[in-house]
N, C-alpha and C. Protein backbone atom coordinates (compact mmCIF):
# COMPACT_ATOMS: atom_id res chain seq x y z
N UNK A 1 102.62 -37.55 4.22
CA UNK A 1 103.42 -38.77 4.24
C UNK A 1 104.39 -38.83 3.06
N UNK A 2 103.95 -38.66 1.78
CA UNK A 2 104.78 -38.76 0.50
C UNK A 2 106.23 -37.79 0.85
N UNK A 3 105.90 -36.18 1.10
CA UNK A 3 107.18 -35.76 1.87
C UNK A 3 107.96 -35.87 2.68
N UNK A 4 107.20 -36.84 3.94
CA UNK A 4 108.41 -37.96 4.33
C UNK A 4 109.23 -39.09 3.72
N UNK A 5 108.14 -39.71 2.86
CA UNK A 5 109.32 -40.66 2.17
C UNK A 5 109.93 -40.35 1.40
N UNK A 6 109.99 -39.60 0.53
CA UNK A 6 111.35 -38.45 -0.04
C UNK A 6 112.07 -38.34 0.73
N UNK A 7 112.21 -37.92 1.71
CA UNK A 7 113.04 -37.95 2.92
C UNK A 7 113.70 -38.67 3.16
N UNK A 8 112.93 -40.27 3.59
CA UNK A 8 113.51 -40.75 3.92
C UNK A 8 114.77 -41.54 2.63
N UNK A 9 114.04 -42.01 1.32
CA UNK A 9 114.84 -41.70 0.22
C UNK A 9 116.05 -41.37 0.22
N UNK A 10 115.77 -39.55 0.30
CA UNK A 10 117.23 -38.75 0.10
C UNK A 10 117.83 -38.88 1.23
N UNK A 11 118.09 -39.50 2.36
CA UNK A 11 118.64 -39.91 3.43
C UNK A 11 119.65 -41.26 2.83
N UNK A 12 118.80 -41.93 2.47
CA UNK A 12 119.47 -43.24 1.90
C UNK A 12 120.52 -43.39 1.01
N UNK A 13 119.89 -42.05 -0.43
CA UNK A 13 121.13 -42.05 -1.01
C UNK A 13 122.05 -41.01 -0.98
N UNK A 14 121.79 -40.42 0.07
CA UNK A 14 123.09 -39.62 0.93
C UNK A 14 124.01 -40.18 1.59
N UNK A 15 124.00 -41.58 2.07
CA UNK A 15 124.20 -42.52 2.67
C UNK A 15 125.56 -43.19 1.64
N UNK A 16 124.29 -43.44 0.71
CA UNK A 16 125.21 -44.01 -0.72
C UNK A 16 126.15 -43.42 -0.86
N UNK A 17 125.94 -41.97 -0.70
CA UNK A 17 127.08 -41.29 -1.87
C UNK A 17 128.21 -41.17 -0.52
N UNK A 18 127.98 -41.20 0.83
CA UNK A 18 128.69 -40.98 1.39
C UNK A 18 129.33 -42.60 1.96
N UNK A 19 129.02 -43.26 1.23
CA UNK A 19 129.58 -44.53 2.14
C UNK A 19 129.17 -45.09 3.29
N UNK A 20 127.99 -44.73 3.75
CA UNK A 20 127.53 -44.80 5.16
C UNK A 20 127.08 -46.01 5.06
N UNK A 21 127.26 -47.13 5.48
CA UNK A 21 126.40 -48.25 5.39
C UNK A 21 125.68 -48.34 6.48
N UNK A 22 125.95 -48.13 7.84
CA UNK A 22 125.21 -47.92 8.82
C UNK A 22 123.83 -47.41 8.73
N UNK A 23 124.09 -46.22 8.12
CA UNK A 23 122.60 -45.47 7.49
C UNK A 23 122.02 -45.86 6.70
N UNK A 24 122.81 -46.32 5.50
CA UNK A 24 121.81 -46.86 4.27
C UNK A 24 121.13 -48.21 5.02
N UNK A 25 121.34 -49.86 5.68
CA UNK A 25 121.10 -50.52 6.10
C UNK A 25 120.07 -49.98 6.74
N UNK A 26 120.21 -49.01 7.91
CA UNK A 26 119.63 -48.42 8.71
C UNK A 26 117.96 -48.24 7.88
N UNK A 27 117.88 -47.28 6.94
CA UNK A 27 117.03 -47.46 6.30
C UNK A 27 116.17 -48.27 6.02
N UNK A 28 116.61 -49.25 5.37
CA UNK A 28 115.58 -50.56 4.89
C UNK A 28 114.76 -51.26 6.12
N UNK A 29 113.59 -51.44 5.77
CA UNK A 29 112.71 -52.66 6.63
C UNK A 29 113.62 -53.85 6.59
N UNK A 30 113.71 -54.96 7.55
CA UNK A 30 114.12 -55.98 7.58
C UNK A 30 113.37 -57.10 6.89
N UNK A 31 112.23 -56.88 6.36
CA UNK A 31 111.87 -57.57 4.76
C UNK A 31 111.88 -57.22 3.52
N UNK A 32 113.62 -56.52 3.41
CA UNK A 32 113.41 -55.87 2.13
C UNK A 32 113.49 -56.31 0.84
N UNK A 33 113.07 -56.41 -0.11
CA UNK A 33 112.85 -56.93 -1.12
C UNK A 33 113.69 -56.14 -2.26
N UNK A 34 114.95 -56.44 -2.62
CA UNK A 34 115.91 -55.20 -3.51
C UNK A 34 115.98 -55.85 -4.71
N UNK A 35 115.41 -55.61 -6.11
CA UNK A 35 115.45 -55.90 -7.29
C UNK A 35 116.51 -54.99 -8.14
N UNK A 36 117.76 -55.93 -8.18
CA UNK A 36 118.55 -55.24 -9.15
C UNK A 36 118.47 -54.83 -10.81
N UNK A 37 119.14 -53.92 -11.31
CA UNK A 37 118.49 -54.01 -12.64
C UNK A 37 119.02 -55.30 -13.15
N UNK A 38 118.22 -55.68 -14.56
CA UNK A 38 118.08 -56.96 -15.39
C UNK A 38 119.44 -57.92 -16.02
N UNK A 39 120.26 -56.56 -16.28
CA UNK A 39 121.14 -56.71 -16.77
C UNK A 39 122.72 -57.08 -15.96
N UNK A 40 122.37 -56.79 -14.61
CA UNK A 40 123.58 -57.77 -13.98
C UNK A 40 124.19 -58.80 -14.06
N UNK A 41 124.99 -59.24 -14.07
CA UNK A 41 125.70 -60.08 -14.39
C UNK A 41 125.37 -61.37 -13.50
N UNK A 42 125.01 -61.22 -12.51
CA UNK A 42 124.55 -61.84 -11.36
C UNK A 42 123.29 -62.17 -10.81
N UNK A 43 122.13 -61.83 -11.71
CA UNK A 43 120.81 -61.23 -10.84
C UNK A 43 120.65 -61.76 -10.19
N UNK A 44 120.12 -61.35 -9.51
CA UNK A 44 118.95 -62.29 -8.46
C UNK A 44 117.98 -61.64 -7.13
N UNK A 45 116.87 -61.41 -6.78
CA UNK A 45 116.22 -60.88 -6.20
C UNK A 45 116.82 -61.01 -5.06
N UNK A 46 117.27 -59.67 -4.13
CA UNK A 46 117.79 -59.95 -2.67
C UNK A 46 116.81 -59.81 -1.91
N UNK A 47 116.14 -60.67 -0.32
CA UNK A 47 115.48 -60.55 0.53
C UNK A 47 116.02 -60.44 1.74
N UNK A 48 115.75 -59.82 2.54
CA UNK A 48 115.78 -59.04 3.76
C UNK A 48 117.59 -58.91 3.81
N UNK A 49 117.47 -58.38 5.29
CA UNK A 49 118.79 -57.10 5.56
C UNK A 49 120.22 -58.02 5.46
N UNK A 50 119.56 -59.40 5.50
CA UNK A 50 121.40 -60.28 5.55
C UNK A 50 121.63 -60.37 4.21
N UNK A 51 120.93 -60.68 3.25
CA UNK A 51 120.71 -61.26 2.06
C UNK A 51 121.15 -59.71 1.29
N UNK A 52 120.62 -58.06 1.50
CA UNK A 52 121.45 -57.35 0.85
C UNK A 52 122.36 -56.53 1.43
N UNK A 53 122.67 -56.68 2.83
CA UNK A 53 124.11 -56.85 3.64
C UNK A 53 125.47 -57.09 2.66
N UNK A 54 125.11 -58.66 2.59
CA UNK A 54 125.69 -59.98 1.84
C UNK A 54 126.42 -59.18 0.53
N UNK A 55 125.29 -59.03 -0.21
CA UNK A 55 125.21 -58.45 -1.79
C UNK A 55 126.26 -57.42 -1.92
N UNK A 56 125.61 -56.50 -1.15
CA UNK A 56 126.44 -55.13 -0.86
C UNK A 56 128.11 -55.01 -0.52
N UNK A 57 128.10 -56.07 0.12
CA UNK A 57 129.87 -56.26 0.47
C UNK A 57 130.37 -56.94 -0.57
N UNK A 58 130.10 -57.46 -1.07
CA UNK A 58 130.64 -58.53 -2.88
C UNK A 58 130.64 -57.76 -3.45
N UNK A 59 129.68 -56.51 -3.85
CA UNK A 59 130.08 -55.32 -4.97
C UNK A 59 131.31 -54.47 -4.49
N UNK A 60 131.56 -53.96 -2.80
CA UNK A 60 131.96 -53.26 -2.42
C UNK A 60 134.17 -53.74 -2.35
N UNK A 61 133.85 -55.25 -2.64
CA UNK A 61 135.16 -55.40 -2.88
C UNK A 61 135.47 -55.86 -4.15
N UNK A 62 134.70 -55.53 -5.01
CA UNK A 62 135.26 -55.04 -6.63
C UNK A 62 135.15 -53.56 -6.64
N UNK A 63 134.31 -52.92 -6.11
CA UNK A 63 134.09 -51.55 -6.26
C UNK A 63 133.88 -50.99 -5.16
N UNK A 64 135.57 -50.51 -4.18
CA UNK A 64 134.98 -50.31 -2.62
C UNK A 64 134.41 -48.99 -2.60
N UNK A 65 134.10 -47.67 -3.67
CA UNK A 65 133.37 -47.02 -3.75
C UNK A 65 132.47 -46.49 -4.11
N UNK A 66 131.39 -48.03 -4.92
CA UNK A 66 130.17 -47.56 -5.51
C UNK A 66 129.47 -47.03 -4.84
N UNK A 67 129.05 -45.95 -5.30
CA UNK A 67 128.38 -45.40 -4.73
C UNK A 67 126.55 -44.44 -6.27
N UNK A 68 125.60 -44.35 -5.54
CA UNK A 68 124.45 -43.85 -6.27
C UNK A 68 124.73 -42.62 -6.33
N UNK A 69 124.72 -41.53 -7.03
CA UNK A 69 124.04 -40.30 -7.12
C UNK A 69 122.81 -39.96 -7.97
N UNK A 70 122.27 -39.05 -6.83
CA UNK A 70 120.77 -39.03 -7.07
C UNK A 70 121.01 -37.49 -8.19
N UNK A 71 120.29 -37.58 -9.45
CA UNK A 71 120.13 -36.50 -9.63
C UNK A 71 118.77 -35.70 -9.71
N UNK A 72 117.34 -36.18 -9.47
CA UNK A 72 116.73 -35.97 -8.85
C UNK A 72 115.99 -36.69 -8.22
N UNK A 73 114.66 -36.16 -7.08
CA UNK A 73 113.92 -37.04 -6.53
C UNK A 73 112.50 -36.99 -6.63
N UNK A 74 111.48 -37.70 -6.99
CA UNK A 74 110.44 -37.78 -7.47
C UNK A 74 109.26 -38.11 -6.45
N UNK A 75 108.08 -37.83 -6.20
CA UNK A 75 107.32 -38.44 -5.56
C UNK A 75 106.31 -38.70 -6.44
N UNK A 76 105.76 -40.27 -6.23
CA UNK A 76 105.36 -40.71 -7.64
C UNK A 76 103.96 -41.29 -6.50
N UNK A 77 103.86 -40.80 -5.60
CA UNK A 77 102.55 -41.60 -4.97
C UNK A 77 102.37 -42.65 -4.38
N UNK A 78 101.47 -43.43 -3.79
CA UNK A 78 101.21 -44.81 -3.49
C UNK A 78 102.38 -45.56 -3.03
N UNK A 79 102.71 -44.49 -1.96
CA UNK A 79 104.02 -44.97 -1.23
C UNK A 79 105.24 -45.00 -1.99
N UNK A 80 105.27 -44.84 -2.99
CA UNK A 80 106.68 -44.67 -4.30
C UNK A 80 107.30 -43.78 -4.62
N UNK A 81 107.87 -43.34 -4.04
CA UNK A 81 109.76 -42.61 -4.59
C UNK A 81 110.39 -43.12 -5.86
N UNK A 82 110.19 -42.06 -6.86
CA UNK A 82 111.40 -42.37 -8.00
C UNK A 82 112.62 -41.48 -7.58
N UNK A 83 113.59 -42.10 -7.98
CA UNK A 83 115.20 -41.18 -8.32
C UNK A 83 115.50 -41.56 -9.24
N UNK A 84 116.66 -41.03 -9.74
CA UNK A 84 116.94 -40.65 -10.94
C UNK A 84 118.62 -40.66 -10.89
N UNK A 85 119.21 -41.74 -11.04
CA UNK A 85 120.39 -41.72 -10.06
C UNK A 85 121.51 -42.55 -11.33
N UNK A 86 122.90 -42.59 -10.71
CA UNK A 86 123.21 -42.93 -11.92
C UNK A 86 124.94 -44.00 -10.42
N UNK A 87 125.01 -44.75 -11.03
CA UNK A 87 126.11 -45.30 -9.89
C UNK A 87 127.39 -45.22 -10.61
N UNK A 88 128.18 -45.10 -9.61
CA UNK A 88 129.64 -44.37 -9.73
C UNK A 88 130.53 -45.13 -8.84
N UNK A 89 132.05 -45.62 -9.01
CA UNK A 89 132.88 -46.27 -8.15
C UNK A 89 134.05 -46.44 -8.90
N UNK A 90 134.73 -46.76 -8.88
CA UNK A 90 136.40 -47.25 -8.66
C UNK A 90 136.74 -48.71 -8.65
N UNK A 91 137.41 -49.17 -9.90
CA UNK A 91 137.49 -50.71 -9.52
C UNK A 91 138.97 -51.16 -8.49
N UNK A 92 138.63 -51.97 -7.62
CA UNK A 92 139.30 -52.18 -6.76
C UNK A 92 140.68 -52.28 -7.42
N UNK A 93 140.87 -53.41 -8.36
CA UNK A 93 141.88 -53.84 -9.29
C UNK A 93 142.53 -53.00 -10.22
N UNK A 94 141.99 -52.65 -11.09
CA UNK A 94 142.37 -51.23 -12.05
C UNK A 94 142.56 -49.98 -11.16
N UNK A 95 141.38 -49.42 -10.95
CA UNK A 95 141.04 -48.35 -10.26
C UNK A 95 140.76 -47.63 -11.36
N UNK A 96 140.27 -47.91 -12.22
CA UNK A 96 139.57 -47.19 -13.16
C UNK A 96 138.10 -47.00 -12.89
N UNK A 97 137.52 -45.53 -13.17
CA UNK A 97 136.18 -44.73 -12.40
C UNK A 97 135.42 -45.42 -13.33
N UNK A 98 134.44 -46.09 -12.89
CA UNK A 98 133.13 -46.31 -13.55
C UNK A 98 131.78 -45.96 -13.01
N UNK A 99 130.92 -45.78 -14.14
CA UNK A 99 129.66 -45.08 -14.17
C UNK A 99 128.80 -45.40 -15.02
N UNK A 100 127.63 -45.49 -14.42
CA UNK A 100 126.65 -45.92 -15.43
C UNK A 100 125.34 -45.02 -15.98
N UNK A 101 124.97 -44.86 -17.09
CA UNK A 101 124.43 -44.03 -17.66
C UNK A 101 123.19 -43.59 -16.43
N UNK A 102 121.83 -42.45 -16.54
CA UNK A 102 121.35 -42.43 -15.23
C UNK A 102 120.40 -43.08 -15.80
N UNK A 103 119.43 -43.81 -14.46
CA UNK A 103 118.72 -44.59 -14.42
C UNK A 103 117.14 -44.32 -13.45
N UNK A 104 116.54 -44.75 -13.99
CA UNK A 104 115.32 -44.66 -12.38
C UNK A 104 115.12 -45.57 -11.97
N UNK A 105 115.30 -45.81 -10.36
CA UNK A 105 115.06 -46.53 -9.52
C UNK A 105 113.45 -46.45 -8.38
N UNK A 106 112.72 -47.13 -8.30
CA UNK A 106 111.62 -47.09 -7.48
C UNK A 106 111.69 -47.62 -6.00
N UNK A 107 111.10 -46.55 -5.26
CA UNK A 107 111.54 -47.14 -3.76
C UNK A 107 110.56 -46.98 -3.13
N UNK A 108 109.93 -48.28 -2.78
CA UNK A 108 108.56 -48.27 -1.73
C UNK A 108 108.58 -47.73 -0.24
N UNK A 109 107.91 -47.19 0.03
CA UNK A 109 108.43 -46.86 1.71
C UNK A 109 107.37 -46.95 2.19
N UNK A 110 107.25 -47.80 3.25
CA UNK A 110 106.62 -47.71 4.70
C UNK A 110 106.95 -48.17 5.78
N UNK A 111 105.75 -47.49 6.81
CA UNK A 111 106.31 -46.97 7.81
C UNK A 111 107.44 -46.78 8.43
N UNK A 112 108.07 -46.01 7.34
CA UNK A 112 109.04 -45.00 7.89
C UNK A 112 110.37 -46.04 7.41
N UNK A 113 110.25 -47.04 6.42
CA UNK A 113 111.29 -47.64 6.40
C UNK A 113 111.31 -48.16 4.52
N UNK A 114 111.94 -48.55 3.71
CA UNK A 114 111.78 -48.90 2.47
C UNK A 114 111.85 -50.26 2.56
N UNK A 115 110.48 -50.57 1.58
CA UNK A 115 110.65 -52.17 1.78
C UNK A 115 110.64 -52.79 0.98
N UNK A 116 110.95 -51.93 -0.06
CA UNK A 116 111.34 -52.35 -2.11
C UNK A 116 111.72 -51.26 -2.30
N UNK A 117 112.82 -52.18 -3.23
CA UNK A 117 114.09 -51.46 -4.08
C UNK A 117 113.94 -51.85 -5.39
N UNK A 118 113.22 -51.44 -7.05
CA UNK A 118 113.45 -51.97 -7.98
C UNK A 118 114.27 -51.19 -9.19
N UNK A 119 115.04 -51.27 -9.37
CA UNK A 119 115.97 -50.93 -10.34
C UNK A 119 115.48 -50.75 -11.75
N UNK A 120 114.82 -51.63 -12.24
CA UNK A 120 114.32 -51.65 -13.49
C UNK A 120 112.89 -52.20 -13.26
N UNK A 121 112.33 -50.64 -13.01
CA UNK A 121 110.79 -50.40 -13.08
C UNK A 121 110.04 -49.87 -13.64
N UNK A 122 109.10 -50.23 -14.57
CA UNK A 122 108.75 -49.48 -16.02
C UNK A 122 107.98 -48.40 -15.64
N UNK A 123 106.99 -48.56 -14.46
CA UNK A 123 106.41 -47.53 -13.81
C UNK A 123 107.25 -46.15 -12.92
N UNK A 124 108.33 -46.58 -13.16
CA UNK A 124 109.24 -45.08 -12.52
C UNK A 124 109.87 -45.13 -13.51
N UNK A 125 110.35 -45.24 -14.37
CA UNK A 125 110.71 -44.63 -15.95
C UNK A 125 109.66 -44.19 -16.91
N UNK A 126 108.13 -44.50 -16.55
CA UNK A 126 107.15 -43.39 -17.06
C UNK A 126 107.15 -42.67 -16.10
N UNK A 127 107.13 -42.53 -14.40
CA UNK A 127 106.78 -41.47 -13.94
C UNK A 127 107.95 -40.25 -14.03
N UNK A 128 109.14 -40.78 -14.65
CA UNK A 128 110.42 -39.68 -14.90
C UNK A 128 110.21 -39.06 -16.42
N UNK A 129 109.34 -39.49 -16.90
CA UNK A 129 108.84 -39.26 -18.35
C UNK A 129 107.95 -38.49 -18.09
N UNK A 130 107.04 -38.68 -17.46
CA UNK A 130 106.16 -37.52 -16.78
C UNK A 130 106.49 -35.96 -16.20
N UNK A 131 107.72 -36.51 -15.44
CA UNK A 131 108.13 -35.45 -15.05
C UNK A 131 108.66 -34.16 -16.24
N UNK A 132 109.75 -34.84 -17.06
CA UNK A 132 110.45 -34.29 -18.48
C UNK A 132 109.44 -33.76 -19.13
């Protein structure tokens, strides 16, 4: 199972990097629970597929090409996927490339679908510490 949800994972942020929203959406359970990191400007816990639909199109017209790259992928157990990813885009206005240092993200998966997204998770920044 853990080598499926890697899978399904690196599907997702293949998705990302390619712009696919169809697929990335596609992905998520329809109770998904997406915790952005802390430091947004905006936070706020998104729940299910309208709510980070919603989210996703408000970033996408300041930044119509953020996009994640994964630079690696982790299987951390107990249904948990770390990556190791760092986000990248274009501001709509400027068009100046921005990027953010890399980060680990934790991604719950079941059955066959992710049903948490946490950005700033202390337990997948030790399990990427583990890895190093």
């Amino acid at each position: 199972m853990s080598e499926e949800n890697v899978e399904i994972v690196q599907a997702f942020l293949d998705a990302s990097r390619l712009r696919d929203t169809d697929t990335l959406m596609a992905a998520l359970d329809p109770a998904i629970e997406w915790l952005p990191v802390h430091d947004d400007p905006d936070y706020r816990v998104h729940h299910g597929l309208e709510d980070v639909a919603a989210w996703l199109a408000e970033w996408s017209q300041v930044f119509p090409d953020m996009r994640w790259e994964a630079e690696r992928i982790i299987d951390a157990g107990h249904d948990t996927v770390v990556a190791i990813v760092r986000a990248l885009g274009r501001g709509d206005t400027t068009g100046a490339e921005v990027g953010t240092p890399r980060y680990s993200v934790a991604f719950e998966v079941r059955g066959g679908r992710i049903v948490r997204i946490d950005e700033d998770d202390a337990d997948a920044r030790k399990a990427v510490e583990l890895e190093e």
